[in-house]
C-alpha atoms as a PDB file:
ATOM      1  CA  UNK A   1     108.522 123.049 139.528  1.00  0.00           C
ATOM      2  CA  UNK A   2     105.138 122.557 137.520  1.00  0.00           C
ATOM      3  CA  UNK A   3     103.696 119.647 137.876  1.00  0.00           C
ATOM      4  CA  UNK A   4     104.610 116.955 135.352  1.00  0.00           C
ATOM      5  CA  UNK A   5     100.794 115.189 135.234  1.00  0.00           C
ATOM      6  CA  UNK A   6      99.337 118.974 134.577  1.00  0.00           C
ATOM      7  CA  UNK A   7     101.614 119.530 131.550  1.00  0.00           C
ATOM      8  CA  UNK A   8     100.982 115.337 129.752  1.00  0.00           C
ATOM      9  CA  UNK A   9      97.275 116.729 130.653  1.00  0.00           C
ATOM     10  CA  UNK A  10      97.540 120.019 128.545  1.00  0.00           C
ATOM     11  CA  UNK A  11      99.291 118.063 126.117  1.00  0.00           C
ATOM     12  CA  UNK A  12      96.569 115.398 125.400  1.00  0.00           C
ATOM     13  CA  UNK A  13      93.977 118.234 125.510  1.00  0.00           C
ATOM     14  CA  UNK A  14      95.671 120.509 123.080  1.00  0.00           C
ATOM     15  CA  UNK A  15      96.340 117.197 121.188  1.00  0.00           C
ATOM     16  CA  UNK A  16      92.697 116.048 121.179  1.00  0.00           C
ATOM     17  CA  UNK A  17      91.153 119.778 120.652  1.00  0.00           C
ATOM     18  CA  UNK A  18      93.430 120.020 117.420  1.00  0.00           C
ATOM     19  CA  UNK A  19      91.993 116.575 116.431  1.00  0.00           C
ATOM     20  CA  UNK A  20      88.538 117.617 116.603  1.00  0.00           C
ATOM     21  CA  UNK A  21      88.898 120.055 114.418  1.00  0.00           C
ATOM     22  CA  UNK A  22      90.108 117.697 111.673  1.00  0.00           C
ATOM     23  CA  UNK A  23      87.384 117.436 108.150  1.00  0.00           C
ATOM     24  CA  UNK A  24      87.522 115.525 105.674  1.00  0.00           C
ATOM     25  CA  UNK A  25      87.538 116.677 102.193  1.00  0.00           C
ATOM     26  CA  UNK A  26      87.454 115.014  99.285  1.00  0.00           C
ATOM     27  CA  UNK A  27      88.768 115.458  95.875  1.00  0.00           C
ATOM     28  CA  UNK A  28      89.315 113.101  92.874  1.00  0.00           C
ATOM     29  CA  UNK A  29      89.044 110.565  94.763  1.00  0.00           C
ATOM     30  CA  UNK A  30      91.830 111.556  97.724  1.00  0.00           C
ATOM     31  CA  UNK A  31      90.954 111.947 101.115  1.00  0.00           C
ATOM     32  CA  UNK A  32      91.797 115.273 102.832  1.00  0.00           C
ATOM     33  CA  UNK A  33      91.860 116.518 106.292  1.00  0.00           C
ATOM     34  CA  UNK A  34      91.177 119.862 106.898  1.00  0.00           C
ATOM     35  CA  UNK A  35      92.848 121.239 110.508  1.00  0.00           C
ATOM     36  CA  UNK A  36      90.828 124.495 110.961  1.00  0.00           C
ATOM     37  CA  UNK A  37      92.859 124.896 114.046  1.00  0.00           C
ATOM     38  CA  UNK A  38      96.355 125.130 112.311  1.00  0.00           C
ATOM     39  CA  UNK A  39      94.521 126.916 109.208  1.00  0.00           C
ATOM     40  CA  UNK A  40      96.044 124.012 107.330  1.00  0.00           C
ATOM     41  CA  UNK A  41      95.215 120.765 105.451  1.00  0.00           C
ATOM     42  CA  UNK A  42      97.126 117.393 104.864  1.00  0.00           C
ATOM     43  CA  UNK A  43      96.518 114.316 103.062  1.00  0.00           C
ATOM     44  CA  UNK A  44      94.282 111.981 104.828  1.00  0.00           C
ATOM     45  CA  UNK A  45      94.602 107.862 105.005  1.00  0.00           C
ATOM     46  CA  UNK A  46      93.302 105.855 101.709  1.00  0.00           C
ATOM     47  CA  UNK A  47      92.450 102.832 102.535  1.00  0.00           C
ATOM     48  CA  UNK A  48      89.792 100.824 104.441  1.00  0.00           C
ATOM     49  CA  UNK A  49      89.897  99.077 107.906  1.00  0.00           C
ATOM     50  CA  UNK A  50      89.861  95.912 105.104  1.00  0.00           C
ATOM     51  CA  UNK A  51      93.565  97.248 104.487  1.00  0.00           C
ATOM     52  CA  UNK A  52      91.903  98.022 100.957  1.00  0.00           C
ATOM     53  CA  UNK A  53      93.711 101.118  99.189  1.00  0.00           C
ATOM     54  CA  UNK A  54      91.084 103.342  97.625  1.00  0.00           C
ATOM     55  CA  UNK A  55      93.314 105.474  95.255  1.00  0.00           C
ATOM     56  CA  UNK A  56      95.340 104.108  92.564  1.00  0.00           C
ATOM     57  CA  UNK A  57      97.178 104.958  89.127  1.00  0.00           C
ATOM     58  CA  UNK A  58      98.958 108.655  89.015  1.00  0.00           C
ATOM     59  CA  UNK A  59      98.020 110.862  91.376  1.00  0.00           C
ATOM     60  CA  UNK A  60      98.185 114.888  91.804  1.00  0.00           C
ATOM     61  CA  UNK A  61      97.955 116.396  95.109  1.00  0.00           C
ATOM     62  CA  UNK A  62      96.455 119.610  95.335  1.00  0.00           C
ATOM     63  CA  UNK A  63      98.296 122.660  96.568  1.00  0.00           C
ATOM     64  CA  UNK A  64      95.127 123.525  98.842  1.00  0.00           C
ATOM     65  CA  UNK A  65      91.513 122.607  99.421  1.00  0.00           C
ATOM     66  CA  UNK A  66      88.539 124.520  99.931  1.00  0.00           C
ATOM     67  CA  UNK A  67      86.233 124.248 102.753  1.00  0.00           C
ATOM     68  CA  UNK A  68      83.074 126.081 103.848  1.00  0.00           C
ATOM     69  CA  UNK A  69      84.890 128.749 101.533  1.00  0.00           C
ATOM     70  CA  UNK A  70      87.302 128.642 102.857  1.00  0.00           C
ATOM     71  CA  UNK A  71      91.239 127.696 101.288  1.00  0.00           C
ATOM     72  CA  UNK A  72      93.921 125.407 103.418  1.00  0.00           C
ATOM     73  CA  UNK A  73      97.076 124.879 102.170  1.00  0.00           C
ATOM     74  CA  UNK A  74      98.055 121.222 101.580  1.00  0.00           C
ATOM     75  CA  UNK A  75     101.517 120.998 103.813  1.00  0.00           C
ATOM     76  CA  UNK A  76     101.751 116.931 104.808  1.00  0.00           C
ATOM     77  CA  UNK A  77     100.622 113.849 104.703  1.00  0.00           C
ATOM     78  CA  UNK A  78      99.180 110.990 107.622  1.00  0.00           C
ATOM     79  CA  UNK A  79     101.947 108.348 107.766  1.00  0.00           C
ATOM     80  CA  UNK A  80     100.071 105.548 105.833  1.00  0.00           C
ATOM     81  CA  UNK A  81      98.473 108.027 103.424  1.00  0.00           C
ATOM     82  CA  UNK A  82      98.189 105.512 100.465  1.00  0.00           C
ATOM     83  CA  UNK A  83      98.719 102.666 102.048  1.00  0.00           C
ATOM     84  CA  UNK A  84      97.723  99.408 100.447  1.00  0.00           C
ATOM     85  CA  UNK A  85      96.998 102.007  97.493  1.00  0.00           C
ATOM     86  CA  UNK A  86      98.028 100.635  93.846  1.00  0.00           C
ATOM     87  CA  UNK A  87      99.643 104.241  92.929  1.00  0.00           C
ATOM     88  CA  UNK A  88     102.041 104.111  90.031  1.00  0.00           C
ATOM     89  CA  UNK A  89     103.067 108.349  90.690  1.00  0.00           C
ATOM     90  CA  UNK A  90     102.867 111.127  92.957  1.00  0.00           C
ATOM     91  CA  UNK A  91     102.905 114.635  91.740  1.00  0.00           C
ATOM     92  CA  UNK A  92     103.769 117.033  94.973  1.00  0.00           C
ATOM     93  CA  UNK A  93     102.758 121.058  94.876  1.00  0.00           C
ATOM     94  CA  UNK A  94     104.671 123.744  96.229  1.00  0.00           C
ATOM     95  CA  UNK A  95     102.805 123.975  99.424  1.00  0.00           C
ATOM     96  CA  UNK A  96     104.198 120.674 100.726  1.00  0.00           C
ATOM     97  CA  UNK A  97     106.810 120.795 103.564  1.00  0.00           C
ATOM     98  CA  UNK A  98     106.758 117.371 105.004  1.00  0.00           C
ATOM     99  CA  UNK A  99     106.836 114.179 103.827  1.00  0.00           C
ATOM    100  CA  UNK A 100     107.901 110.636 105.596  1.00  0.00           C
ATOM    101  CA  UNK A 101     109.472 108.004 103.276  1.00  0.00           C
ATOM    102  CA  UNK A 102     106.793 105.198 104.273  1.00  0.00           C
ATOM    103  CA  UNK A 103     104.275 107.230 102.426  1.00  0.00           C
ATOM    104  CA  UNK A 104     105.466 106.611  99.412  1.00  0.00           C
ATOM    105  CA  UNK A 105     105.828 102.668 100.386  1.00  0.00           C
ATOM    106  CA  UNK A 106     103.637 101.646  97.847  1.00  0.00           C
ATOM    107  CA  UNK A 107     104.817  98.585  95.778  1.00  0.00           C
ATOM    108  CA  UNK A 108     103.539  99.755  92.632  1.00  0.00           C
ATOM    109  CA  UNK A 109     105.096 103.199  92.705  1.00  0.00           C
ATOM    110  CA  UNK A 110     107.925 104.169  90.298  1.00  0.00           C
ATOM    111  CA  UNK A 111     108.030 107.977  89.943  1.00  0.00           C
ATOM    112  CA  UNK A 112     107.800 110.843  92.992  1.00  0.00           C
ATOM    113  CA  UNK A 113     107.554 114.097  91.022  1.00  0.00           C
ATOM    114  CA  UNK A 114     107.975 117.541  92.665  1.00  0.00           C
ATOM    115  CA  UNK A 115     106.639 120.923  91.779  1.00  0.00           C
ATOM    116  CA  UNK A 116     110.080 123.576  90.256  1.00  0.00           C
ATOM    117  CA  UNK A 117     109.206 126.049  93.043  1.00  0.00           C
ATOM    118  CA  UNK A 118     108.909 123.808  95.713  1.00  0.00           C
ATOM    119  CA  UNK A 119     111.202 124.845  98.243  1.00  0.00           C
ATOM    120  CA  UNK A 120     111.689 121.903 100.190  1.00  0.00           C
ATOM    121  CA  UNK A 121     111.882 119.097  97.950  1.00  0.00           C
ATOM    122  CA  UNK A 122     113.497 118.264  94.185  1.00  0.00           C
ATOM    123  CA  UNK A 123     113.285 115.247  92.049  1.00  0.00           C
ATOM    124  CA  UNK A 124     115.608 113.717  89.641  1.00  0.00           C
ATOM    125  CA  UNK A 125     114.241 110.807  87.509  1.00  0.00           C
ATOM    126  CA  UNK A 126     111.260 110.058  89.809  1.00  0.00           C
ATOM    127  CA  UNK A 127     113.611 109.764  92.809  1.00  0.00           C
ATOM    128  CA  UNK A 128     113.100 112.077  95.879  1.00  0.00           C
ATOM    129  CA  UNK A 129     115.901 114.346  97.444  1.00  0.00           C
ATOM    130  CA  UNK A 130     115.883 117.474  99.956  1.00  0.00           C
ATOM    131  CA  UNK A 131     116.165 120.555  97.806  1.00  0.00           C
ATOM    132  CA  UNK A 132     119.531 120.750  98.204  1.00  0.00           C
ATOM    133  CA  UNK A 133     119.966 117.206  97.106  1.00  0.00           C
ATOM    134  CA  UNK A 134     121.981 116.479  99.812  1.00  0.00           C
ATOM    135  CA  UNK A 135     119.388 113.663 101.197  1.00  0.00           C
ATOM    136  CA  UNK A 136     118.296 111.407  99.557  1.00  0.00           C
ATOM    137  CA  UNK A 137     114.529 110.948 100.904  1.00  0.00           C
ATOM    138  CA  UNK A 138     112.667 108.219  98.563  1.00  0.00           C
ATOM    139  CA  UNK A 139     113.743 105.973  95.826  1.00  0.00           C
ATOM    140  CA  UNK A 140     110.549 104.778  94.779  1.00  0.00           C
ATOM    141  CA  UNK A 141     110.151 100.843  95.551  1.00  0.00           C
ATOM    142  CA  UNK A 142     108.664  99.649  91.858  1.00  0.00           C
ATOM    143  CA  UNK A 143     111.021 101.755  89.985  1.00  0.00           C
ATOM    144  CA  UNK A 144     112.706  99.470  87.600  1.00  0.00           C
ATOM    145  CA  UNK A 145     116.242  99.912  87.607  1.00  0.00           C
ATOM    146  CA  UNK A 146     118.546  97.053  88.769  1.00  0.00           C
ATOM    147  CA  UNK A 147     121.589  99.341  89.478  1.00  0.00           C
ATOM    148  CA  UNK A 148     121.916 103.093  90.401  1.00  0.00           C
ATOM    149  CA  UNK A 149     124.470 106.062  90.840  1.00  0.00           C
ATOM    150  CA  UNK A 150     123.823 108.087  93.951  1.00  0.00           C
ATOM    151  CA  UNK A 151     124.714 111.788  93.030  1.00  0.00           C
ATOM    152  CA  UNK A 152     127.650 113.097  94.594  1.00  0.00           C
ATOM    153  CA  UNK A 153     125.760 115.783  96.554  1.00  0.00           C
ATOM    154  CA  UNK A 154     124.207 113.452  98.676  1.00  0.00           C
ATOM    155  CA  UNK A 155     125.416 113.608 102.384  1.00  0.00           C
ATOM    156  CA  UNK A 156     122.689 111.501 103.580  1.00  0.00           C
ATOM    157  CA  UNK A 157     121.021 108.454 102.772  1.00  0.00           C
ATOM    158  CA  UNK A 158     117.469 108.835 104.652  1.00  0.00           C
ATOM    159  CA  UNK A 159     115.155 106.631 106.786  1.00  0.00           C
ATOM    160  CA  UNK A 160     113.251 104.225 104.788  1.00  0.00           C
ATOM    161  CA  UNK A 161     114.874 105.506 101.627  1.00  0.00           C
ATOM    162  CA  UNK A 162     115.333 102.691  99.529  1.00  0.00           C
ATOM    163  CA  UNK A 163     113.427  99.864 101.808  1.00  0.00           C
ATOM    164  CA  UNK A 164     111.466  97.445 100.109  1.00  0.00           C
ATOM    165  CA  UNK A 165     113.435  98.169  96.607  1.00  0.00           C
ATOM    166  CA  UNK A 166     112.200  94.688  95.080  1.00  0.00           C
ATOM    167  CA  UNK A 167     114.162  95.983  91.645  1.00  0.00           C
ATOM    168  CA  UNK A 168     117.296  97.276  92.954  1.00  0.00           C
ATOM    169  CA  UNK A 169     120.488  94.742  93.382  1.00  0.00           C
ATOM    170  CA  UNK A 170     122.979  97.554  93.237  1.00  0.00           C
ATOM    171  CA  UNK A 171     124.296 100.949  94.518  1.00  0.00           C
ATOM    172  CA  UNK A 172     127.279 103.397  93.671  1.00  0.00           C
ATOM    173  CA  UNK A 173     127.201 105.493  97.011  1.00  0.00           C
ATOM    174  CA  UNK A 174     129.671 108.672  96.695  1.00  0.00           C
ATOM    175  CA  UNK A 175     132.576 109.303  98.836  1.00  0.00           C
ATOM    176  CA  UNK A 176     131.133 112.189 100.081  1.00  0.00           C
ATOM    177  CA  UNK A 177     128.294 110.532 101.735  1.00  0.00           C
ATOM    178  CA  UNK A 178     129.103 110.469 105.770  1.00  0.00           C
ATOM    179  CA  UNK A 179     125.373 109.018 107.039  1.00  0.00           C
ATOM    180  CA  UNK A 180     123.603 106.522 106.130  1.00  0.00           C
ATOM    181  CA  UNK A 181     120.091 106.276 108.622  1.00  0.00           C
ATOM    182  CA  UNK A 182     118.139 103.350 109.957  1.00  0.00           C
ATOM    183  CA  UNK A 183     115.775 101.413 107.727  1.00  0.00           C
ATOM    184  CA  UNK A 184     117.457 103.080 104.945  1.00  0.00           C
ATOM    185  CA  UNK A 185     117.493  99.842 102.774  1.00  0.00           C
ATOM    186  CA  UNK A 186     116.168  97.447 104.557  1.00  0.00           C
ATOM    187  CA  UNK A 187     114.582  94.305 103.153  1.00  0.00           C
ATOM    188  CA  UNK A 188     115.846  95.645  99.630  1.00  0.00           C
ATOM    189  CA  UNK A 189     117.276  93.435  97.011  1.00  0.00           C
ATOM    190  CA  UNK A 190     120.646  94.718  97.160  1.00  0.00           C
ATOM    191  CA  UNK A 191     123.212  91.559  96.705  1.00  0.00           C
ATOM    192  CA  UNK A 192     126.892  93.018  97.289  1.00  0.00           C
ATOM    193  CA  UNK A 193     127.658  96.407  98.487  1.00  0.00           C
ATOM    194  CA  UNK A 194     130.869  98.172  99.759  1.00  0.00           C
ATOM    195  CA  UNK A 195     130.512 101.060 101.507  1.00  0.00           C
ATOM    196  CA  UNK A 196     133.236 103.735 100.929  1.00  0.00           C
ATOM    197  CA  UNK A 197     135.692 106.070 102.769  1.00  0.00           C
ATOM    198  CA  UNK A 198     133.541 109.064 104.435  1.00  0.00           C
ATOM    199  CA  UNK A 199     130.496 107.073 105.813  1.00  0.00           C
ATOM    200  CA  UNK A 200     131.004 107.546 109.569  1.00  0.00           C
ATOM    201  CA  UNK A 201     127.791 105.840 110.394  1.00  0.00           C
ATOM    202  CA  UNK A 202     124.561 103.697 109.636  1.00  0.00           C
ATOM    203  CA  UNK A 203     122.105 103.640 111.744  1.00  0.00           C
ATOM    204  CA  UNK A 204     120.013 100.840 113.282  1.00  0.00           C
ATOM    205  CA  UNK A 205     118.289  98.236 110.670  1.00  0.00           C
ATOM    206  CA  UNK A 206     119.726  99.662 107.963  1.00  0.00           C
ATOM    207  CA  UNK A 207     120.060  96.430 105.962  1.00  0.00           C
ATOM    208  CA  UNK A 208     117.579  94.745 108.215  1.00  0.00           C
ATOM    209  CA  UNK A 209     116.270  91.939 105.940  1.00  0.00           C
ATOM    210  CA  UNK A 210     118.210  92.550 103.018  1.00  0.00           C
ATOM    211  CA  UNK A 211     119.230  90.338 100.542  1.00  0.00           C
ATOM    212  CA  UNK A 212     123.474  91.409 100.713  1.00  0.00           C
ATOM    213  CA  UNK A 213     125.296  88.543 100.272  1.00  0.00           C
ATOM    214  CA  UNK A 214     128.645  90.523 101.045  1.00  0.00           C
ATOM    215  CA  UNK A 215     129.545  93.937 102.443  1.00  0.00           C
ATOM    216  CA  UNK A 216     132.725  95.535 103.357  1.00  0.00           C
ATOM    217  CA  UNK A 217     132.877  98.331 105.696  1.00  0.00           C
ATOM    218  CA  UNK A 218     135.324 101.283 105.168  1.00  0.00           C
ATOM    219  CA  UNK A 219     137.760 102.432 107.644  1.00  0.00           C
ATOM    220  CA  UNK A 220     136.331 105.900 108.354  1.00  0.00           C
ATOM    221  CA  UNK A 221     133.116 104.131 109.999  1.00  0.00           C
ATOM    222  CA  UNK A 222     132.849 105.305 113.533  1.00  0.00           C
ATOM    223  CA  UNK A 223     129.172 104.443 114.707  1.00  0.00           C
ATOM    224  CA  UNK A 224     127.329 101.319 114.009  1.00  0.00           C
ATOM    225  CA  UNK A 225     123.449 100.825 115.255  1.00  0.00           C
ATOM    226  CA  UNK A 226     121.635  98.177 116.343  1.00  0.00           C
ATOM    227  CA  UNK A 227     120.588  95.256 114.046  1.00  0.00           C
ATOM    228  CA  UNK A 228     122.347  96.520 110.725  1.00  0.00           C
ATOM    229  CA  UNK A 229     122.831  93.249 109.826  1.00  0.00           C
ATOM    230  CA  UNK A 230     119.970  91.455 111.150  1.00  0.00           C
ATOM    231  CA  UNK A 231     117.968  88.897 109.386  1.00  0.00           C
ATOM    232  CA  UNK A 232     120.784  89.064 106.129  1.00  0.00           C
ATOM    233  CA  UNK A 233     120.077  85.250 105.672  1.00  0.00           C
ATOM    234  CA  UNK A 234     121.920  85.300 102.252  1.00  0.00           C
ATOM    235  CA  UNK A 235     124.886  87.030 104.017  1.00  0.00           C
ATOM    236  CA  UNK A 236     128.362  85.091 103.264  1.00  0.00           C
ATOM    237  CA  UNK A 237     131.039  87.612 104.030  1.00  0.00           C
ATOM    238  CA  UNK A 238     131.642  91.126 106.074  1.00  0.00           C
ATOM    239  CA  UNK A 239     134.861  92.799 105.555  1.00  0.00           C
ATOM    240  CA  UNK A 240     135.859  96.231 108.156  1.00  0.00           C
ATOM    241  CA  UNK A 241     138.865  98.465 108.184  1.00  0.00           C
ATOM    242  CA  UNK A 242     138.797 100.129 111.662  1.00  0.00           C
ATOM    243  CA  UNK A 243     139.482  97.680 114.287  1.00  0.00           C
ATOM    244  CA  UNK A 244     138.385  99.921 116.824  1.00  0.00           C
ATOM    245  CA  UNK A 245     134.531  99.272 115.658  1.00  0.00           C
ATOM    246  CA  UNK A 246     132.079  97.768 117.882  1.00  0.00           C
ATOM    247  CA  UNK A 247     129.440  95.557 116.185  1.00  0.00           C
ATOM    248  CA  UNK A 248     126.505  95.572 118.476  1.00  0.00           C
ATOM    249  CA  UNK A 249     125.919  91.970 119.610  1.00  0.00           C
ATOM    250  CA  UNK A 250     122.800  91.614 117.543  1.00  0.00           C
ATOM    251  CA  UNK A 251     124.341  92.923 114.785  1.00  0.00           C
ATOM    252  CA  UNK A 252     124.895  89.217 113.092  1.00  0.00           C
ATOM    253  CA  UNK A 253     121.369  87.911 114.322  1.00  0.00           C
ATOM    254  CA  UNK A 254     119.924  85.303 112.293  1.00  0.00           C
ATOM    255  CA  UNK A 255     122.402  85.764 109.413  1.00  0.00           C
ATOM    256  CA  UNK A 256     122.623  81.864 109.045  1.00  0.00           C
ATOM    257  CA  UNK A 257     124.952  81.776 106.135  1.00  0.00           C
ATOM    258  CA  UNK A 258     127.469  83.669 107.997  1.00  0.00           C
ATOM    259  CA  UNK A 259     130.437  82.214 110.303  1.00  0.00           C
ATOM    260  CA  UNK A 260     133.074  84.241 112.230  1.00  0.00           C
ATOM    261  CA  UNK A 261     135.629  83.099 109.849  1.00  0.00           C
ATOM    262  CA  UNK A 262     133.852  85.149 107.126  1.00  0.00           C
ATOM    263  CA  UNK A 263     134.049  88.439 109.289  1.00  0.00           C
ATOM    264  CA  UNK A 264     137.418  89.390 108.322  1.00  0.00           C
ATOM    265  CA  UNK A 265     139.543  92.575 109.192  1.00  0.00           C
END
């Protein structure tokens, strides 16, 4: 049996030898990080220690960069990319295959757009699905709708994907949707929502902070996370269908507006 302190060792070497051979590129205005060891490049953080975003207004990532004459594909992004960044768009190229929905957490963004031939992302009306459209990955958080219609090809609502929505007070999710992830709208605006037949879960947080004021839960639900609930301090009513749920025990936590009475089966 190898030994386990040899392997976290090669790991933190290969780890810190890729690191090192991170540059930083720069073009109009966006920071980019070079990886000469993966042959690829991704978009660097934009914004100072000061938590003072650099980049702002619509921005157009580049499919690749050039360095020492050299072309790298752009393929991802750092977490906190724009960060504290006042963007108001993000055009993504072809070349990019990963993207986290806290990049595009920025409170002044309304519209993701995606490159046709992309083949790992689409966009309809600024919002941000898989390219299947089966996940929904990103509605953006200043987009200025009050209500919206999830398509009915959407099997997934994703981490983070509508968290922070300051706009947004309502949702039509489809009856085909069967997962709903954590975070996926927490501290959102939404005030009433029922969620229908087919969801089998939500995962942990998902309406962590939000403004609900009511919810009812259908009866296909079969797995609830930690903390769904948690923090709902506007939160008057809960309504299930399948006794045999189990609501974790912090699932209510801090909902102060909310007494067992008004968790009715």
């Amino acid at each position: 049996m190898k030994n386990p302190f040899f392997i976290i060792l090669i790991i933190l070497i290969t780890h810190t030898f890729s690191y090192s051979q991170e540059k930083k590129v720069k073009i109009e205005g966006v920071t980019y990080l070079v990886n000469l060891y993966s042959k690829t490049a991704k978009v660097g953080n934009n914004y100072t220690q000061f938590k003072k975003g650099k980049v702002e207004g619509d921005v157009i990532i580049k499919p690749s960069v050039v360095f020492k004459k050299k072309e790298y594909p752009v393929t991802s992004f750092d977490e906190s990319a724009f960060a504290f960044c006042a963007i108001t768009s993000i055009t993504l190229p072809n070349s990019i295959q990963n993207f986290n929905a806290q990049i595009s957490g920025s409170k002044t963004l309304k519209e993701i757009i995606v490159s046709d031939d992309n083949p790992y992302f689409s966009t309809v009306n600024g919002v941000l699905y898989n390219k299947e459209m089966t996940e929904i990955l990103r509605f953006p958080i200043a987009k200025q709708e009050e209500s919206f219609v999830l398509p009915s090809t959407v099997l997934t609502i994703g981490t983070n994907s509508f968290a922070g929505c300051s706009k947004l007070n309502s949702i039509q999710i489809s009856n085909k949707t069967t997962t709903i992830k954590e975070n996926a709208f927490w501290d959102c605006e939404l005030k009433n929502i029922e969620i229908p037949e087919g969801v089998e879960v939500i995962g942990e947080n998902a309406f962590e902070f939000s403004s609900l004021v009511s919810i009812k839960l259908p009866y296909s639900l079969k797995e609830i996370g930690e903390g769904i609930l948690r923090y709902c301090s506007n939160l008057e009513y809960v309504v299930y269908k399948n006794k045999k749920i189990k609501f974790p025990e912090n699932t209510f936590e801090h909902c102060t507006k909310l007494t067992k009475n008004k968790i009715v089966y």
